[in-house]
N, C-alpha and C. Protein backbone atom coordinates (compact mmCIF):
# COMPACT_ATOMS: atom_id res chain seq x y z
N UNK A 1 -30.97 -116.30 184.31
CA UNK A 1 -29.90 -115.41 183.87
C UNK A 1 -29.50 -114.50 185.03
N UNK A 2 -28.20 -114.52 185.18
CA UNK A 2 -27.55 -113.70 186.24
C UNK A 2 -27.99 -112.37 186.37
N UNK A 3 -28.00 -111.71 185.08
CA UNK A 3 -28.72 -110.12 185.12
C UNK A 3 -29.81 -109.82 185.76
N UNK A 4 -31.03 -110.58 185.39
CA UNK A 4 -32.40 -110.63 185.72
C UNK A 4 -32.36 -111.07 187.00
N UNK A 5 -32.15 -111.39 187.94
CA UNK A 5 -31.66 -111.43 189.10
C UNK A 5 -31.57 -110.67 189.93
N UNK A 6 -29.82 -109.72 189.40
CA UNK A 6 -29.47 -108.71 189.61
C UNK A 6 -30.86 -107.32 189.42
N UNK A 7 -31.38 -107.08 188.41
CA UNK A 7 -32.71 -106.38 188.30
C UNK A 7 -33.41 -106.88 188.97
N UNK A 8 -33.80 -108.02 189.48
CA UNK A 8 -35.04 -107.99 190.20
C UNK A 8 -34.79 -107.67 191.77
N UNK A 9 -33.40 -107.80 192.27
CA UNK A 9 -32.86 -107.62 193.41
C UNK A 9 -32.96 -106.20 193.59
N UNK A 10 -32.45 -105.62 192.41
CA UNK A 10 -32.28 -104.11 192.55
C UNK A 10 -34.11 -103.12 193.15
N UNK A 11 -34.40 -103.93 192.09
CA UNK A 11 -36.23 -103.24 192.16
C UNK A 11 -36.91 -104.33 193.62
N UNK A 12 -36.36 -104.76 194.35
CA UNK A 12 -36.28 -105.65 195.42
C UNK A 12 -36.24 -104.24 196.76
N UNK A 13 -34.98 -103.60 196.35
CA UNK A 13 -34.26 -102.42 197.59
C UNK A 13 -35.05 -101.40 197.15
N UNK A 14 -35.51 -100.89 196.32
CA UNK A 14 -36.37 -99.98 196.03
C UNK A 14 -37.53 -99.91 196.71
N UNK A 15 -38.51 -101.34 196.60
CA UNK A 15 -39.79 -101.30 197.20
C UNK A 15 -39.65 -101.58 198.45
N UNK A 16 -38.40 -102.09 199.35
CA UNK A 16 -37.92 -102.18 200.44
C UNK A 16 -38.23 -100.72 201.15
N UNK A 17 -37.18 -100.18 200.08
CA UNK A 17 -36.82 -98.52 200.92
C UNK A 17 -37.62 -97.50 201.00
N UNK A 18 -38.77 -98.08 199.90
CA UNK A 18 -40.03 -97.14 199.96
C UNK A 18 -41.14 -97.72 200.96
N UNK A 19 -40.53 -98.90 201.93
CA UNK A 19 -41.57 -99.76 202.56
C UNK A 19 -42.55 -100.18 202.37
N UNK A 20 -42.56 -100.65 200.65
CA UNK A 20 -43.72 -101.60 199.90
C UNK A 20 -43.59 -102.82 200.03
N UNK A 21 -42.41 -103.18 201.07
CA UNK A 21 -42.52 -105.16 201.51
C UNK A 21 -42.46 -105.24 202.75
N UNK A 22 -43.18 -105.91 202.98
CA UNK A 22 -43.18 -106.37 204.84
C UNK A 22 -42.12 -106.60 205.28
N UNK A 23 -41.61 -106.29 206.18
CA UNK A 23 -40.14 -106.64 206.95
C UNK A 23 -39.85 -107.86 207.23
N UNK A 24 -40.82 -108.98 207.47
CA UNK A 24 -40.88 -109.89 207.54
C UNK A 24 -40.52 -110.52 206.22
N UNK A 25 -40.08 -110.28 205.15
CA UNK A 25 -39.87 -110.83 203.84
C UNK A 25 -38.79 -110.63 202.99
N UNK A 26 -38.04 -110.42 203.84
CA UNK A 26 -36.55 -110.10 203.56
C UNK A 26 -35.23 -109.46 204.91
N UNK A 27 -34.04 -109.88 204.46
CA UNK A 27 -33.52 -110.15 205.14
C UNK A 27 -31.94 -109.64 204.47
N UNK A 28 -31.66 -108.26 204.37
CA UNK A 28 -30.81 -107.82 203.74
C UNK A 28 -30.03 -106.46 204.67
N UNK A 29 -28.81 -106.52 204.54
CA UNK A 29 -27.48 -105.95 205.12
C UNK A 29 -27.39 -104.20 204.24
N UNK A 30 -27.70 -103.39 204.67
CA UNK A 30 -27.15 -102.10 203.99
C UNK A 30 -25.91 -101.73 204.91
N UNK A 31 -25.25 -101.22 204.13
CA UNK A 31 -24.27 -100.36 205.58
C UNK A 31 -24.38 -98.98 205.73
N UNK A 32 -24.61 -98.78 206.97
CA UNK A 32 -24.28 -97.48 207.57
C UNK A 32 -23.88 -96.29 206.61
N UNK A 33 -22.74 -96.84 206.54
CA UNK A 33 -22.26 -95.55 205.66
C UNK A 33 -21.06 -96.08 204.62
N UNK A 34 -20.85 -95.58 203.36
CA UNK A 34 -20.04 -96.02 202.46
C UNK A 34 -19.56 -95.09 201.65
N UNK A 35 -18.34 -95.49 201.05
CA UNK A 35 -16.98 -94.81 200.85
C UNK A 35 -16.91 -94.59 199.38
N UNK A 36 -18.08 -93.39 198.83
CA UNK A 36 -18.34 -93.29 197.69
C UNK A 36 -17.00 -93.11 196.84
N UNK A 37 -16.33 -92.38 197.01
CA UNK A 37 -15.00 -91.53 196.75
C UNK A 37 -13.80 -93.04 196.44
N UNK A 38 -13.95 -93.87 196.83
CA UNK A 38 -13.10 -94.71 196.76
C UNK A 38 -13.52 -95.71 195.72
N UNK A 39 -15.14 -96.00 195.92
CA UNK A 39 -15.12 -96.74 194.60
C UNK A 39 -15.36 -96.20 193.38
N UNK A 40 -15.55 -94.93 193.81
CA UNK A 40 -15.11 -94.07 192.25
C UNK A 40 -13.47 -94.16 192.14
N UNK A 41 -12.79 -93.78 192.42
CA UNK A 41 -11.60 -93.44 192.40
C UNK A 41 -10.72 -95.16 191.94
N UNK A 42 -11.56 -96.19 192.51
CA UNK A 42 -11.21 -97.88 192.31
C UNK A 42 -11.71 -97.90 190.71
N UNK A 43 -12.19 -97.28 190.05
CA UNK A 43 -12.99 -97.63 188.89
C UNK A 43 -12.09 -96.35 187.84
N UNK A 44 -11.22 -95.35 188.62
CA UNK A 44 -10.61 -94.23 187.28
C UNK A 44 -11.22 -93.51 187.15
N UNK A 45 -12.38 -92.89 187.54
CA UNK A 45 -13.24 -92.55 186.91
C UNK A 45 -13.47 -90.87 187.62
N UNK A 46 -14.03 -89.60 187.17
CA UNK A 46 -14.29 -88.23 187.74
C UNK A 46 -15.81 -88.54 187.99
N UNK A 47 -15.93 -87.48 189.04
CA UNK A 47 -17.36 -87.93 189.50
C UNK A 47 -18.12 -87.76 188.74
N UNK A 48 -18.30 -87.23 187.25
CA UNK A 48 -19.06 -86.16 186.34
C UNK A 48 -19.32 -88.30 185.85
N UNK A 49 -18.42 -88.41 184.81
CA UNK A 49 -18.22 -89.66 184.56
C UNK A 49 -18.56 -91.00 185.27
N UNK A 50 -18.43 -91.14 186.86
CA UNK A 50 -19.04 -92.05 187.49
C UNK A 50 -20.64 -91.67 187.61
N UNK A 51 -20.74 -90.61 187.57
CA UNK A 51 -22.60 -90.65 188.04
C UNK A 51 -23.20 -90.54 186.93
N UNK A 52 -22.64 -90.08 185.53
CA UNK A 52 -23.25 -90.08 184.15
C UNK A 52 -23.31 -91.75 183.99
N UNK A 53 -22.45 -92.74 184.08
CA UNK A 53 -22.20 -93.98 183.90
C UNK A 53 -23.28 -94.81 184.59
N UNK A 54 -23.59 -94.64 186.28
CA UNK A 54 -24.52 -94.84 187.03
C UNK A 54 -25.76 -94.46 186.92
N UNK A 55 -26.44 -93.45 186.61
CA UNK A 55 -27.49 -92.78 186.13
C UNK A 55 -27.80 -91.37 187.40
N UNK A 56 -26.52 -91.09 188.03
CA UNK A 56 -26.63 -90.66 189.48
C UNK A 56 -26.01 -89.11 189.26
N UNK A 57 -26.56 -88.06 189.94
CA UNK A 57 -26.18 -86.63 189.84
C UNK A 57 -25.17 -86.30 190.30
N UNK A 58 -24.22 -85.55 189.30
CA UNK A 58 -22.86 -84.97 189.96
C UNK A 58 -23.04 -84.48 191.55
N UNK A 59 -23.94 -83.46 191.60
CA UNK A 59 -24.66 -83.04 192.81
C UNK A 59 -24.10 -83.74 193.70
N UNK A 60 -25.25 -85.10 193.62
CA UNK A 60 -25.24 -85.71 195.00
C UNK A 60 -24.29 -86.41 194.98
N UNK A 61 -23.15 -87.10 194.16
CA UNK A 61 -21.92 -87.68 194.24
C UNK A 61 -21.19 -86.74 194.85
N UNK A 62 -20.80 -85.62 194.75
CA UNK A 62 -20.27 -84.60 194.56
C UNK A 62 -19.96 -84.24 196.01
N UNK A 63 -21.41 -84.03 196.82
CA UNK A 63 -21.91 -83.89 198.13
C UNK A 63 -21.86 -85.31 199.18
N UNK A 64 -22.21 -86.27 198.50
CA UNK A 64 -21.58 -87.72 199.21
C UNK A 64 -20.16 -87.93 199.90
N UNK A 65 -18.91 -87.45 198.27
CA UNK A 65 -17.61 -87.56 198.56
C UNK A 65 -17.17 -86.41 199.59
N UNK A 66 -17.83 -85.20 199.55
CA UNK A 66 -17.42 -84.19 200.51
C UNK A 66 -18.24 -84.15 202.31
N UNK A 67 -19.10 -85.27 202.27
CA UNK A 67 -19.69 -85.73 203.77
C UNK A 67 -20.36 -84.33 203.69
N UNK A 68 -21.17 -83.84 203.11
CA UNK A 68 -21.85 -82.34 202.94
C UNK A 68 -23.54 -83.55 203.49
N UNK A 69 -23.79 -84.69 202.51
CA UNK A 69 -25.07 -85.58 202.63
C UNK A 69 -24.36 -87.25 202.68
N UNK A 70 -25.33 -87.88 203.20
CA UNK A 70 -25.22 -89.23 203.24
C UNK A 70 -26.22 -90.12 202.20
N UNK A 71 -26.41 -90.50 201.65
CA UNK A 71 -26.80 -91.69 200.83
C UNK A 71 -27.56 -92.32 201.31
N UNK A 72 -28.77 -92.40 201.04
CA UNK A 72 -30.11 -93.10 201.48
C UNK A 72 -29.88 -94.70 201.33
N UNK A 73 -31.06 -94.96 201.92
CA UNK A 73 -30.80 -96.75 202.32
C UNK A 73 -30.76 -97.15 200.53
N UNK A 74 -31.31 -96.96 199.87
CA UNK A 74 -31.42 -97.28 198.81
C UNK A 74 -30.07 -96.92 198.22
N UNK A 75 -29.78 -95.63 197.54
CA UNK A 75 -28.60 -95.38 196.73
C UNK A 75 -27.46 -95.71 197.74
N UNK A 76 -27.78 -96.18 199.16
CA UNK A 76 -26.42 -97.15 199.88
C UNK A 76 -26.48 -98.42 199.26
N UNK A 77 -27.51 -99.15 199.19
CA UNK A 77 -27.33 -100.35 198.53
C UNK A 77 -26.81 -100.95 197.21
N UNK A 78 -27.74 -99.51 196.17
CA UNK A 78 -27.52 -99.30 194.63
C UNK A 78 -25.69 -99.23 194.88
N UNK A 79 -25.32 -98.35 195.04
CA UNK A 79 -23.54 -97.89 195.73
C UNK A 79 -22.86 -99.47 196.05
N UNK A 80 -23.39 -100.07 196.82
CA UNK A 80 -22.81 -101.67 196.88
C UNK A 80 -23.01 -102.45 196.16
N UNK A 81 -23.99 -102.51 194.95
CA UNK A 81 -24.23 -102.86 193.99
C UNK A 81 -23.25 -102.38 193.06
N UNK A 82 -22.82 -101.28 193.26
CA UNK A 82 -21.55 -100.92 191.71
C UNK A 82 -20.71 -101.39 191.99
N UNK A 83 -19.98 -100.96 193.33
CA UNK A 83 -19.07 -101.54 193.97
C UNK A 83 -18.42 -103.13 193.44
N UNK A 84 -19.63 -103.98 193.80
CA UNK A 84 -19.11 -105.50 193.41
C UNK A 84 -19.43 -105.51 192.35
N UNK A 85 -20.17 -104.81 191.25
CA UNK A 85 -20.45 -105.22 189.63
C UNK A 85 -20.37 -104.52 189.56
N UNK A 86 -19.19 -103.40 189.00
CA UNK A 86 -19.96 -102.39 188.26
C UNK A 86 -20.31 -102.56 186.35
N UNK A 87 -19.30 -103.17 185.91
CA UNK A 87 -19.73 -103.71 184.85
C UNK A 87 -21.17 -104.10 184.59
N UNK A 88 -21.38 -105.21 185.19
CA UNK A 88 -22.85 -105.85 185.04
C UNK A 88 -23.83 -104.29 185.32
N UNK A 89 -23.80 -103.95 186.28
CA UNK A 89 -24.68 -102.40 186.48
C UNK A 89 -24.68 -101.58 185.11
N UNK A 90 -23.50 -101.10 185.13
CA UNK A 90 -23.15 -100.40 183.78
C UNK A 90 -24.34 -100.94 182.33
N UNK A 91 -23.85 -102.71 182.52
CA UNK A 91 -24.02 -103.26 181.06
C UNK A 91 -25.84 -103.24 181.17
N UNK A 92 -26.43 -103.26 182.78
CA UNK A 92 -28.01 -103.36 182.45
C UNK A 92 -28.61 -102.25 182.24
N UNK A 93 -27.89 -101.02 182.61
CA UNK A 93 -28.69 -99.94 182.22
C UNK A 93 -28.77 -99.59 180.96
N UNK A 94 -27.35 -100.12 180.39
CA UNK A 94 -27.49 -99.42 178.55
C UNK A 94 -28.18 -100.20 178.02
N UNK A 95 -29.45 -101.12 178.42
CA UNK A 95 -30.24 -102.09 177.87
C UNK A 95 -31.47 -101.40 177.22
């Protein structure tokens, strides 16, 4: 199933970013830096509403879109993860 996948990928970047997998055992692209503000703004959505939806703090959305902080390797990845699904994201958390 496509979801379970998606979850196991997700909990994949997690133990990545907490450096619980050998480097040698994966082989994955984060970017630099990403354009929180836009894929909120691609989706309609106020930041209160995109990070309630995501499970993510006005705060740090808030501080992302204003370049105040940058987005850790992880919530960069999670962030490219909404980006191309956000539906599917959306639909696994209300599980």
């Amino acid at each position: 199933m496509k979801t379970n996948r998606i979850v196991e990928s997700m909990k994949e970047a997690v133990a990545i970013s907490k450096g619980e997998m050998p480097e040698n055992s994966y082989r994955i692209h984060i970017p630099e830096k990403i354009n929180v503000k836009s894929i909120r703004e691609r989706m309609g959505l106020s930041q209160a509403a995109f990070a309630n939806r995501f499970g993510l703090s006005v705060f740090a959305v808030r501080n992302w879109e204003q370049g105040k902080r940058q987005p850790d390797p992880a919530a960069r990845a999670y962030l490219k993860v909404i980006e191309k699904a956000p539906q599917l994201v959306a639909d696994v958390l209300s599980m």
